[in-house]
Protein backbone atom coordinates (compact mmCIF):
# COMPACT_ATOMS: atom_id res chain seq x y z
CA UNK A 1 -25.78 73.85 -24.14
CA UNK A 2 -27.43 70.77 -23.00
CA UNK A 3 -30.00 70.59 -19.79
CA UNK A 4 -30.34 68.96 -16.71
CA UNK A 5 -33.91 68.85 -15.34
CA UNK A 6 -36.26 66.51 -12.99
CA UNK A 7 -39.18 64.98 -14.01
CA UNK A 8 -42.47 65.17 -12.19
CA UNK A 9 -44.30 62.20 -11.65
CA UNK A 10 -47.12 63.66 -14.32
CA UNK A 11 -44.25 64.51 -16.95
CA UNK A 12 -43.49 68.06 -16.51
CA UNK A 13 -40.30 69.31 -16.36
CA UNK A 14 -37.91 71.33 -13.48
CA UNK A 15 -35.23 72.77 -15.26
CA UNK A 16 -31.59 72.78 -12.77
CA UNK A 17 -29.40 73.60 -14.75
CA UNK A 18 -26.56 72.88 -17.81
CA UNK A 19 -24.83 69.66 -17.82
CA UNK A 20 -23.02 67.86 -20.16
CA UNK A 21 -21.67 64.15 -19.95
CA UNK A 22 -19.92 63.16 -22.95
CA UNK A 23 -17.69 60.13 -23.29
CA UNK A 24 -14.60 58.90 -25.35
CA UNK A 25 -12.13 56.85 -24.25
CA UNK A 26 -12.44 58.39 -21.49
CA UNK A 27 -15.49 60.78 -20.01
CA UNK A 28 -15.23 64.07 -20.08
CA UNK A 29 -15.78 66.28 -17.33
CA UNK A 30 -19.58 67.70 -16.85
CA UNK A 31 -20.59 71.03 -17.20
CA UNK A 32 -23.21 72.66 -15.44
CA UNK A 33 -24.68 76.35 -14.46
CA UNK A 34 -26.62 75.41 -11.01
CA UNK A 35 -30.00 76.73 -10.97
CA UNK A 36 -30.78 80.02 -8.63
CA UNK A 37 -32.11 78.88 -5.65
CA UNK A 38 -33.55 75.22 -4.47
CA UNK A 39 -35.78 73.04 -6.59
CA UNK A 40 -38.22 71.49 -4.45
CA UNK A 41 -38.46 67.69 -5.63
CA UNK A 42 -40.18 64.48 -4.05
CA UNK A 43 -39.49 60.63 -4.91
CA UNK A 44 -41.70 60.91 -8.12
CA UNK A 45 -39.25 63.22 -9.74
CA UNK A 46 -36.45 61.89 -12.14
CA UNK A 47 -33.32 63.38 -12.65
CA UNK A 48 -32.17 63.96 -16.53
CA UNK A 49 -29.29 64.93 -18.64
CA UNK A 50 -28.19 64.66 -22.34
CA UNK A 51 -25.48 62.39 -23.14
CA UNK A 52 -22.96 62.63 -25.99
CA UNK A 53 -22.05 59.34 -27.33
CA UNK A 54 -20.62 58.19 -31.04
CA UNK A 55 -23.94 56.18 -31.58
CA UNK A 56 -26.20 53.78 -29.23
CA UNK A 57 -23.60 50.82 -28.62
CA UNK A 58 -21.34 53.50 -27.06
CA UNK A 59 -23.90 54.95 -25.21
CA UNK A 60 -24.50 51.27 -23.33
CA UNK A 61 -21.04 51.52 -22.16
CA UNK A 62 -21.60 54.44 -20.34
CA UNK A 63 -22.50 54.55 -16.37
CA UNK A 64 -23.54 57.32 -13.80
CA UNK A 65 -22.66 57.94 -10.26
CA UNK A 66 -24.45 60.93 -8.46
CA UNK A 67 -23.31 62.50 -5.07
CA UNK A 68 -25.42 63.30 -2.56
CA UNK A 69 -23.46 66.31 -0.44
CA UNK A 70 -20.55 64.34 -1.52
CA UNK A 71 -21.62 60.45 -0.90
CA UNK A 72 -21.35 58.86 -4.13
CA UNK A 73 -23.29 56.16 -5.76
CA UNK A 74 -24.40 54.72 -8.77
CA UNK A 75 -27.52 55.76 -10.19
CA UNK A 76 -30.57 53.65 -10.64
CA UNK A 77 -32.91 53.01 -12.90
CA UNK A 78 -31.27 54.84 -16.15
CA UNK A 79 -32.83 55.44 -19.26
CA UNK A 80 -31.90 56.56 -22.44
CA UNK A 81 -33.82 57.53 -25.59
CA UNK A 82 -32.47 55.30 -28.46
CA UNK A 83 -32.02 58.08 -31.30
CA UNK A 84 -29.61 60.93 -30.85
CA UNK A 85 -30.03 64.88 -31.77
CA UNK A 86 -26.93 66.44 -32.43
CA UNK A 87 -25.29 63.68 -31.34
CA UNK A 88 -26.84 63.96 -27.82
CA UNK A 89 -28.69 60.90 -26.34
CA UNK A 90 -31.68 62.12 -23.48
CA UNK A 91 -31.13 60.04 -20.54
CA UNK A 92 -32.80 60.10 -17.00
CA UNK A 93 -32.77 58.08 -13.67
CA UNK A 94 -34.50 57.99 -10.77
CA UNK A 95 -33.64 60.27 -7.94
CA UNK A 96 -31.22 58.69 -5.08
CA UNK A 97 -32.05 58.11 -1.76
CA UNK A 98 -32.42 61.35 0.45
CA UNK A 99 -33.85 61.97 3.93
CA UNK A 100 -35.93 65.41 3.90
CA UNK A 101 -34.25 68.72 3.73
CA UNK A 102 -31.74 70.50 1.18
CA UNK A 103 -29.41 68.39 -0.38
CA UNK A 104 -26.64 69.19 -3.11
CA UNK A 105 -26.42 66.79 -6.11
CA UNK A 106 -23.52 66.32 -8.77
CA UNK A 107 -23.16 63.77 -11.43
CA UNK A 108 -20.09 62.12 -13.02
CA UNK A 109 -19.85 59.89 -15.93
CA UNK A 110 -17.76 57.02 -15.68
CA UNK A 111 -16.40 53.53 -17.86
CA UNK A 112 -15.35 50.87 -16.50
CA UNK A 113 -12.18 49.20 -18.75
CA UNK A 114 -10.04 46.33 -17.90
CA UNK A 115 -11.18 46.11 -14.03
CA UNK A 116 -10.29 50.01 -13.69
CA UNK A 117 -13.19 52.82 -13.48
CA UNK A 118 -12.35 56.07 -15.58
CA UNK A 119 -14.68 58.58 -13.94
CA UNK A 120 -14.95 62.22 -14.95
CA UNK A 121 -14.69 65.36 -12.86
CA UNK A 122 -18.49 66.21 -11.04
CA UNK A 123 -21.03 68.87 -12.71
CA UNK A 124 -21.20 71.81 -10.55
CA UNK A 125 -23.57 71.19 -7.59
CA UNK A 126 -28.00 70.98 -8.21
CA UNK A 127 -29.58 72.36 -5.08
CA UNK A 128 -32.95 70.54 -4.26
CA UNK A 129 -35.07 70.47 -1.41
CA UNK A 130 -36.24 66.76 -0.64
CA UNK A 131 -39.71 66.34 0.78
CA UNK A 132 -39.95 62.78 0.93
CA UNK A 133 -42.55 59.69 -1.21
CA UNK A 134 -44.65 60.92 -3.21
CA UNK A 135 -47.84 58.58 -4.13
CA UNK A 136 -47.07 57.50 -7.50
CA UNK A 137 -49.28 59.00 -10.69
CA UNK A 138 -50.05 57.88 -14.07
CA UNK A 139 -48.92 59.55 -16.76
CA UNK A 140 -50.44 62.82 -18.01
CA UNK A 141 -50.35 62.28 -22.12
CA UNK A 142 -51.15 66.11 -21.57
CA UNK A 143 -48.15 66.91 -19.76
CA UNK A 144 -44.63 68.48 -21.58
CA UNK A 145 -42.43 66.22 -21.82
CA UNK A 146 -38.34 66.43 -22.96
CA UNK A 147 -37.65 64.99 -26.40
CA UNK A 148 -36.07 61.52 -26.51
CA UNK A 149 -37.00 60.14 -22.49
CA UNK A 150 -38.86 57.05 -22.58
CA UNK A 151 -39.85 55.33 -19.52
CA UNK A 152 -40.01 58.60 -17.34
CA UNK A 153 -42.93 57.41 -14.97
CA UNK A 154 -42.85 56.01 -11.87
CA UNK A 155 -43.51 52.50 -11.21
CA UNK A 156 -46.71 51.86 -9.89
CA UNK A 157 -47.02 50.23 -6.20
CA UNK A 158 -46.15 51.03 -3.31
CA UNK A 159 -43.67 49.20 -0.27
CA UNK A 160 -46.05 46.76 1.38
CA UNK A 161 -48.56 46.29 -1.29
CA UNK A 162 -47.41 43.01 -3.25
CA UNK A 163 -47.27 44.06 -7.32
CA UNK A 164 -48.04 41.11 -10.05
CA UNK A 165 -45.59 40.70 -12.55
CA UNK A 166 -45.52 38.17 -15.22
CA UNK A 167 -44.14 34.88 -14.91
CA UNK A 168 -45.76 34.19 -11.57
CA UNK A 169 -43.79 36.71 -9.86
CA UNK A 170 -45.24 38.96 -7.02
CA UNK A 171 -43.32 41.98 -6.00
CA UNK A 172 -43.56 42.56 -2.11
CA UNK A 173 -41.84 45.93 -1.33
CA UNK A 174 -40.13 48.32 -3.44
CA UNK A 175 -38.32 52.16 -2.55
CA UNK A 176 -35.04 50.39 -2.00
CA UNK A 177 -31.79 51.16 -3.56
CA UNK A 178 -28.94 49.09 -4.60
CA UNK A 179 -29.88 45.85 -2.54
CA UNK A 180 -27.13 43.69 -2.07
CA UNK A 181 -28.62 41.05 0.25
CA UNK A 182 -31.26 39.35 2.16
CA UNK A 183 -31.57 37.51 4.72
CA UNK A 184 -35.01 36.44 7.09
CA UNK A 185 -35.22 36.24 10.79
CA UNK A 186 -36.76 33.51 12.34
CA UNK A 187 -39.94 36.01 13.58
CA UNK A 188 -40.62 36.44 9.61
CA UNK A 189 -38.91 39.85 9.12
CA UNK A 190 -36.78 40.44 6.23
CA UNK A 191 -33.26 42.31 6.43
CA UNK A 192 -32.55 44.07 3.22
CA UNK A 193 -29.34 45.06 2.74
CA UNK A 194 -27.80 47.91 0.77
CA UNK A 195 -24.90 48.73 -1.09
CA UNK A 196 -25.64 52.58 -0.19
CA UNK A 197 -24.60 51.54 3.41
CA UNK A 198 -27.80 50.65 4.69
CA UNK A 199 -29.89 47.97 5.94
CA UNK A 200 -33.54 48.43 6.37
CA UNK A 201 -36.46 45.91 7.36
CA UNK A 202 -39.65 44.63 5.30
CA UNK A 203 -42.07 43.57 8.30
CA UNK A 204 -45.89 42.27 8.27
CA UNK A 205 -45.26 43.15 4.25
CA UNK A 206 -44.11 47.13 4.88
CA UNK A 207 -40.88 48.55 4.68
CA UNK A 208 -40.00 50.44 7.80
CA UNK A 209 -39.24 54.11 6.96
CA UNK A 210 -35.98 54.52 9.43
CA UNK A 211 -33.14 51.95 8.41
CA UNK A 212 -31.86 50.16 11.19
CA UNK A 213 -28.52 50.74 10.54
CA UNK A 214 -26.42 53.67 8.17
CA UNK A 215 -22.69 51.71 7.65
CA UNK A 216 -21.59 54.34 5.48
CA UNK A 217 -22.11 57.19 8.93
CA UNK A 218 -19.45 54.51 10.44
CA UNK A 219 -17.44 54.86 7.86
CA UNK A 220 -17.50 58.29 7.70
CA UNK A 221 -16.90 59.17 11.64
CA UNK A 222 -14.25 55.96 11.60
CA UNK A 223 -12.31 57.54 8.48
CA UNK A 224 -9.32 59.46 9.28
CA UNK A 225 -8.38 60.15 5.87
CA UNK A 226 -10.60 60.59 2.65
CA UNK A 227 -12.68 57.97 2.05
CA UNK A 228 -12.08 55.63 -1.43
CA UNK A 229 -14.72 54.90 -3.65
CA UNK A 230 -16.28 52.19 -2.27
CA UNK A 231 -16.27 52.86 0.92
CA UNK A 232 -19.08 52.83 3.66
CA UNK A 233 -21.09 49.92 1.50
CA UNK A 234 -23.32 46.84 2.85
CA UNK A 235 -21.76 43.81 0.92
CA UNK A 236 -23.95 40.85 2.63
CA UNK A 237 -25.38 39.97 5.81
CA UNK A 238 -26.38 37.23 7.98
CA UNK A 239 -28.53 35.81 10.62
CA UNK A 240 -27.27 33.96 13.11
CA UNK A 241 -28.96 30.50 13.29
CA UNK A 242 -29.59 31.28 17.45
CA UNK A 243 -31.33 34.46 16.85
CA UNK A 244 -34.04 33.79 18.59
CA UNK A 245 -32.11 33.74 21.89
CA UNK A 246 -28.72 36.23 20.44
CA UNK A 247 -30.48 38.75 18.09
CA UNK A 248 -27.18 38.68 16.77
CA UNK A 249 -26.83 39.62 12.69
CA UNK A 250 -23.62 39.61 10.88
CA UNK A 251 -22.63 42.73 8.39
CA UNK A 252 -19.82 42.35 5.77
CA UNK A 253 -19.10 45.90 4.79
CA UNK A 254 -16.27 48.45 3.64
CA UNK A 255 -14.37 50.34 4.51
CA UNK A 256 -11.20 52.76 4.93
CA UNK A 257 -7.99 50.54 6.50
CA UNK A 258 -4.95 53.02 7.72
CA UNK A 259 -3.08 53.46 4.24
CA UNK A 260 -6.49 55.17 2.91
CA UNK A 261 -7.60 52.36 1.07
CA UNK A 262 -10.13 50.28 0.71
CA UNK A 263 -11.03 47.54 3.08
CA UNK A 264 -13.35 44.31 4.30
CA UNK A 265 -15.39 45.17 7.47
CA UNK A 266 -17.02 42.46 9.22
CA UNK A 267 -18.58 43.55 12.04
CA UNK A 268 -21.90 42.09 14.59
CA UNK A 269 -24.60 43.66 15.59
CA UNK A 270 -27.37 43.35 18.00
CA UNK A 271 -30.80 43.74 16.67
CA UNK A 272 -33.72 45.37 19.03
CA UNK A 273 -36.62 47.41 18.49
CA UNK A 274 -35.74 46.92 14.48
CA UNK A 275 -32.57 48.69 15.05
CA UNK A 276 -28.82 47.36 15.10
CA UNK A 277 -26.38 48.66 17.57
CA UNK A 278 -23.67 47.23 20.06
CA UNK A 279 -21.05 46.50 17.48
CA UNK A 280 -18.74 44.01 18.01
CA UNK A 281 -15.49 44.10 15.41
CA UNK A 282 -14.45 40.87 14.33
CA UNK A 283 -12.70 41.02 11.19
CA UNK A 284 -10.90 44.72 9.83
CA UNK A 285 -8.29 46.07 7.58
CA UNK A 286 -8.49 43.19 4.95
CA UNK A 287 -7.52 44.60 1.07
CA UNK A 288 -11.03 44.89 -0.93
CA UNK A 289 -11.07 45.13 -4.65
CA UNK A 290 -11.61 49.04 -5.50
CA UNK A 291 -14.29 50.30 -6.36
CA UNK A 292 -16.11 47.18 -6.55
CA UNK A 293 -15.97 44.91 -4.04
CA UNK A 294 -17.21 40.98 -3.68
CA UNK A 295 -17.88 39.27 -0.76
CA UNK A 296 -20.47 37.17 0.72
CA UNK A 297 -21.42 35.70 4.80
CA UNK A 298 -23.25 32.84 5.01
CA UNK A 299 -23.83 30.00 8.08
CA UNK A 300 -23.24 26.72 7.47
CA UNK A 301 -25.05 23.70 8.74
CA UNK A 302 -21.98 23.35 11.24
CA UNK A 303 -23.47 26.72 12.51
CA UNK A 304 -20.30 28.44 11.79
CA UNK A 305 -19.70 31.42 9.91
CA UNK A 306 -18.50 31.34 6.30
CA UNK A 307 -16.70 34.20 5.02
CA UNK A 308 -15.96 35.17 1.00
CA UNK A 309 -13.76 37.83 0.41
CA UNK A 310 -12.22 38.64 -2.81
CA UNK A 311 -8.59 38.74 -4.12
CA UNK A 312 -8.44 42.35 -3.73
CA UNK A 313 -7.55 42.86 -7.18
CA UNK A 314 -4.42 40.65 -7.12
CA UNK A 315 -4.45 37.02 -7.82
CA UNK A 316 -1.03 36.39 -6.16
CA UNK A 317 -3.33 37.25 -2.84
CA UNK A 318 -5.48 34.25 -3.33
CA UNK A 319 -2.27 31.74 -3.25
CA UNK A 320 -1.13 33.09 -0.42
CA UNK A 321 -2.30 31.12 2.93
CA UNK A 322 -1.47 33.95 5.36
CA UNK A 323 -3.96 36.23 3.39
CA UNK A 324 -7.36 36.14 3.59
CA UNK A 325 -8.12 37.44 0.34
CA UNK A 326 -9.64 35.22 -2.25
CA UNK A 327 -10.38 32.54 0.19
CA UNK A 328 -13.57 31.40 1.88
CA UNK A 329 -13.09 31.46 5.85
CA UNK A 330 -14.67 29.46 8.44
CA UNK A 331 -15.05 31.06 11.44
CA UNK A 332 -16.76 30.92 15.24
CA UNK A 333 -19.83 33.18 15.68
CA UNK A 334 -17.30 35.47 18.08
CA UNK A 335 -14.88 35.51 14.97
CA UNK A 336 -12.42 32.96 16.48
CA UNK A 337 -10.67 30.12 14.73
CA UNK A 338 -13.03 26.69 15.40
CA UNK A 339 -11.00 24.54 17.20
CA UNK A 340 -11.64 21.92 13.80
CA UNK A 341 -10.14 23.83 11.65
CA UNK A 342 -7.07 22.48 9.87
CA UNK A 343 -3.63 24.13 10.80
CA UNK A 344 -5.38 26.15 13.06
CA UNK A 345 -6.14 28.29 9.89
CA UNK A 346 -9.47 29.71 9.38
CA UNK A 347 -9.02 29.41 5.58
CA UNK A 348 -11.72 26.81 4.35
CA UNK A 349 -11.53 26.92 0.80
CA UNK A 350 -9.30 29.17 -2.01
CA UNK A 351 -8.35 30.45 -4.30
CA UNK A 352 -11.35 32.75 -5.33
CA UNK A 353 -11.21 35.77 -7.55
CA UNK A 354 -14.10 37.28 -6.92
CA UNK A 355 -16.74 35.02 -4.53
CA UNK A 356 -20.41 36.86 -5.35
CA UNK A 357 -22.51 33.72 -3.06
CA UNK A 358 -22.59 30.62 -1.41
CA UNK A 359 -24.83 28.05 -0.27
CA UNK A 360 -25.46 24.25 0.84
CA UNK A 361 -26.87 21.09 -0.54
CA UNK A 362 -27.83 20.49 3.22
CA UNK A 363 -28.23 16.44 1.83
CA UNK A 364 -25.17 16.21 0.47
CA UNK A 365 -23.07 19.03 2.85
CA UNK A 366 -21.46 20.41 -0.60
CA UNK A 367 -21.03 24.20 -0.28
CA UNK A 368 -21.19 25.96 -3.97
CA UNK A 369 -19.78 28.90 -4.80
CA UNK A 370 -20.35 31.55 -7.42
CA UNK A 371 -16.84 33.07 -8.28
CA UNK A 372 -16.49 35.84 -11.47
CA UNK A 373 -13.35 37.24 -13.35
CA UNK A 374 -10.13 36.04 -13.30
CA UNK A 375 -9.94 35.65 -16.80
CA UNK A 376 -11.65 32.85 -16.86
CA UNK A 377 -15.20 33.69 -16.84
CA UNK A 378 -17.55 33.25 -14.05
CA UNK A 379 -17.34 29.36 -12.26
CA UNK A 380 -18.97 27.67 -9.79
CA UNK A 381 -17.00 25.56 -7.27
CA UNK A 382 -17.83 22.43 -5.63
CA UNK A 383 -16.62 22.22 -2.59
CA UNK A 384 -16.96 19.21 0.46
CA UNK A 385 -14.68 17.65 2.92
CA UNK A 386 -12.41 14.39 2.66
CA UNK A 387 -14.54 11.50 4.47
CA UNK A 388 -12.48 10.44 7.55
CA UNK A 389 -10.91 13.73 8.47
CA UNK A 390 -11.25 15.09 11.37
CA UNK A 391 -9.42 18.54 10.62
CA UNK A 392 -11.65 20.73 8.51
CA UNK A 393 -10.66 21.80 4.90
CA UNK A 394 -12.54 21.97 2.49
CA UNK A 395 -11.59 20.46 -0.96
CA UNK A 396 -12.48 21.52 -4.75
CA UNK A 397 -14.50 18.82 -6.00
CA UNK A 398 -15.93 20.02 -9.18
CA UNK A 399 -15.63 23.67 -11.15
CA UNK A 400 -18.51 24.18 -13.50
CA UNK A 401 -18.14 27.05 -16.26
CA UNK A 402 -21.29 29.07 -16.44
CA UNK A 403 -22.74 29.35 -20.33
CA UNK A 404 -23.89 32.93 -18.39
CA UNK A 405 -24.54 35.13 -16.95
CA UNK A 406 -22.94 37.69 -17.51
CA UNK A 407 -22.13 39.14 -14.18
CA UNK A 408 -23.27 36.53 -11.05
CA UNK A 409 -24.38 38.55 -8.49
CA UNK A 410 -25.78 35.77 -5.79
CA UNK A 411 -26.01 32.27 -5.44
CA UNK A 412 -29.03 29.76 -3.67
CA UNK A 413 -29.41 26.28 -3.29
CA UNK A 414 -32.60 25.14 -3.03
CA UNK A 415 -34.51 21.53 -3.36
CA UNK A 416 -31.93 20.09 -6.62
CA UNK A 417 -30.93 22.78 -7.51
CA UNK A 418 -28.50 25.36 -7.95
CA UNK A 419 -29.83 29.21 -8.29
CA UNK A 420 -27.28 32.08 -9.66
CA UNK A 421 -28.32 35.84 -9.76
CA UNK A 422 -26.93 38.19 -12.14
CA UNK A 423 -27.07 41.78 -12.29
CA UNK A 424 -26.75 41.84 -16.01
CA UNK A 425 -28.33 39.53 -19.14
CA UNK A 426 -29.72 36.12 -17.95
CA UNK A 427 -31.57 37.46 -14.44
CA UNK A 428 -31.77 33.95 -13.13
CA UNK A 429 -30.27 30.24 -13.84
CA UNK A 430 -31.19 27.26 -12.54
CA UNK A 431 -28.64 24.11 -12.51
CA UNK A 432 -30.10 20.81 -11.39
CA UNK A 433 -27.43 18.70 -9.23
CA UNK A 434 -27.20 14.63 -10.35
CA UNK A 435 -29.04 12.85 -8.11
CA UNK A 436 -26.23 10.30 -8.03
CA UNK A 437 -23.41 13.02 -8.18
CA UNK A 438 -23.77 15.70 -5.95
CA UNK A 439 -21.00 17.65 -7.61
CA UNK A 440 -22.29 17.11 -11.39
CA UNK A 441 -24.70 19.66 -13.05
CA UNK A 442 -27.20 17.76 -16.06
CA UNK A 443 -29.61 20.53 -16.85
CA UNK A 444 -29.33 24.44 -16.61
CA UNK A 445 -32.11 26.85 -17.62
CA UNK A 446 -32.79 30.25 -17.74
CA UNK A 447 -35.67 32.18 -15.25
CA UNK A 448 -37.32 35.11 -14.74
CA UNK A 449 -36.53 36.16 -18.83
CA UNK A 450 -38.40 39.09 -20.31
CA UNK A 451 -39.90 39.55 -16.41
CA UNK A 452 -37.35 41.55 -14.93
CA UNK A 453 -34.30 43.30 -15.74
CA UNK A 454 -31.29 41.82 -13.18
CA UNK A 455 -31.26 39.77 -10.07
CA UNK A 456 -29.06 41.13 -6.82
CA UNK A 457 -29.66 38.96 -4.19
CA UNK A 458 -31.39 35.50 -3.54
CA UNK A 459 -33.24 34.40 -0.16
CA UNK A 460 -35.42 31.64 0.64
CA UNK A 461 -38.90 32.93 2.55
CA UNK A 462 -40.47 30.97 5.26
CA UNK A 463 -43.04 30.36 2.90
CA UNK A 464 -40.90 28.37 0.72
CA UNK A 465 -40.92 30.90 -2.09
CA UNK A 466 -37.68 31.96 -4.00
CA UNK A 467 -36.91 35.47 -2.75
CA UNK A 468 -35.19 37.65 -5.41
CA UNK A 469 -34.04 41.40 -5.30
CA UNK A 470 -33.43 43.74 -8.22
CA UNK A 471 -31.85 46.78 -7.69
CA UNK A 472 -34.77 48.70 -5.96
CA UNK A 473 -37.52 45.90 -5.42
CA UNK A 474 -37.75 42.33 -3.64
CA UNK A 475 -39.96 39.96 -5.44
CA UNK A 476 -40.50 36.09 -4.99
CA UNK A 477 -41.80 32.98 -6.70
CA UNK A 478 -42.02 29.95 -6.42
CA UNK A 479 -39.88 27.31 -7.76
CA UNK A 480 -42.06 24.34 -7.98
């Protein structure tokens, strides 16, 4: 029977249970005894399971999604001893994001093949009692530990206390989960966004312990019907360029349309006191790609709203002009149609497959974009306007094939240069713009290799630095 235990930040072991996650073509269900009564568990502890896979390049195929009472998402920081026994790989991640109090947990296995996520049936339900952070520990060499888990310790540093990597890179606030975005207010706060459904706030260098807002709650009270996977997740946010006088920030999110599927949400919010309320509906219903949706909101120099949503998992969507899907919309702040726009369309630019970031040479007013799949690999577009018109479309000037990454994730521009984020292999790529060409790329290189593990989400600090996040931290660096 194989185990399921969390790990204390010294290395010993809480046994909860039998569960087993094995994977062919497609996983098989887990299988679990719950343990009597409630474990009582803190950040520091680590969640753990053994794994049955045909050898180690099958294992790496492999992905987890734990619920908490039912809310799924994927799990974080997973890892896996590299040598089997009896054909059973040790694997752990850390814990998922809990307020205090009793929770329920279950775990799935799941695949993703050919766009379409195979996910097996959930273990039978861990009981835990969360307390809240725990101050990280070293190590005890002293400690039991469970055969095969490498890497079981916590990270060391805390939110607020910025964490020296190598490479020049400083980490300034960690504890997050998922990030999917972020985006700095003119006062110097940042807004972290989170594919969990939250968005939380890094101020004076601390992470605020209360998010100011929970998307996926929305979701949940909106829902009529059960909720898709997917559903009730932060895509991208943005600050509008007045927010000084509006406090206004913009939330691309999904959620649940009608029919029960899945859906684009973009919504605005009023920011006070480090909380977002008043929300004001601009954009609903739209098809999202399930369970993994793209989109990205960024303002333009224009100081309207630009708006990437993907094809919703069909490409015949993104040739269609009375769909928003696979297109890039320009839009008002209030959601409206500008007045410029051509054919009194909001559609700006198209088709897209799957839009992960965009961003301006302000010199040169191109907008790139990072689009991936298709079947044609992941691009970036050139985009800028005719000279002489006065209706606003914007037109493909240049599509550049990326050597990789292997899945873009976010996209800055920044001095000559064009910055894409990936969640998997390469972390970071620079491509420098001709000086003469705007729409021409001469040099690409690699960043950030051997220094951290995937890029999210890209922001530029008002300190000039290069903000990055992985999928639990925000770092920076500078470029120069």
């Amino acid at each position: 029977m194989s185990r399921c235990w969390l790990r204390t930040a010294r290395g010993g072991l809480l046994a909860l249970g039998a569960l087993i996650l094995a994977c062919g073509d497609k996983p098989r269900p887990p299988a679990a005894s719950p343990a009597p009564g409630s474990q009582t568990v803190t950040a520091s502890n680590r969640l753990g399971w053994d794994q049955a896979a045909a050898d180690a390049v099958e294992l790496t195929g492999i992905r987890y999604a734990v619920y908490v009472d039912g809310v799924r998402s994927e799990m974080t920081d997973v890892s896996c001893a590299t040598r089997a026994t009896d054909g059973k790989y040790a694997c752990s991640a850390r814990l998922p994001s809990m307020t205090p109090g009793p929770h329920l947990l279950e775990v799935a296995a799941f695949i993703v093949a050919d766009g379409n996520v195979l996910e097996s049936p959930k273990s039978s339900a861990i009981q835990v009692t969360f307390t809240g952070a725990a101050a990280p520990s070293r190590p005890d060499s002293t400690s039991p530990a469970s055969p095969g888990v490498s890497g079981a310790s916590e990270r060391q540093g805390t939110a607020g206390t910025p964490r020296a990597a190598s490479g020049g890179v400083d980490f300034v606030s960690e504890g997050l989960e998922q990030v999917s975005d972020l985006a700095f207010t003119g006062d110097g706060r940042l807004f972290v966004a989170e594919r969990t459904g939250r968005i939380r706030i890094v101020r004076d260098g601390a992470l605020l312990p209360m998010p100011a807002l929970e998307v996926r709650r929305e979701a949940d009270v909106m829902a009529s019907v059960p909720s898709p996977r997917g559903a009730g997740a932060v895509l991208s946010i943005a600050i509008d360029p007045q927010f000084d006088r509006t406090h206004h920030i913009y939330v691309l999110a999904t959620a649940v349309s009608p029919e029960g599927t899945l859906s684009f949400l973009l919504a605005r919010y009023r920011e006070a006191g480090d909380t977002l309320a008043d929300r004001a509906i601009l954009l609903h219903d739209v098809p999202a790609a399930s369970p993994e949706p793209a989109g990205a909101l960024r303002f333009g120099p224009d100081g309207k709203l630009y708006v990437a949503l993907d094809a919703a998992g069909d490409s015949r969507l993104s040739g269609d002009l009375a769909s928003p899907n696979g297109k890039i919309l320009r839009l008002n702040d209030d959601g409206t149609t500008p007045d410029d726009q051509a054919a009194a369309s909001p559609l700006y630019s198209s088709p897209y497959h799957s839009p992960r970031g965009l961003g301006w040479d302000q010199e040169s007013g191109i907008l790139w974009i990072v689009d991936a799949g298709g079947g044609s690999g992941a691009r970036l577009n050139a985009v800028g306007l005719n000279p002489g018109t006065r209706q606003k479309r914007g037109v493909t000037k240049a599509i550049v094939s990326l050597p990789q990454p292997d899945e873009p994730s976010a996209l800055l521009f920044v001095d000559d240069s064009v910055l894409v984020g990936s969640a998997r292999g390469v972390p970071l790529i620079r491509s420098r713009v001709d000086a003469s060409d705007p729409t021409r790329i001469v040099q690409t290189e690699a960043l950030l290799q051997d220094t951290i593990d995937g890029v999210q989400a890209l922001a530029i600090g008002p300190d000039g630095a290069v903000y990055f996040a992985t999928a639990d931290a925000v770092g920076r660096f500078s470029l120069r």
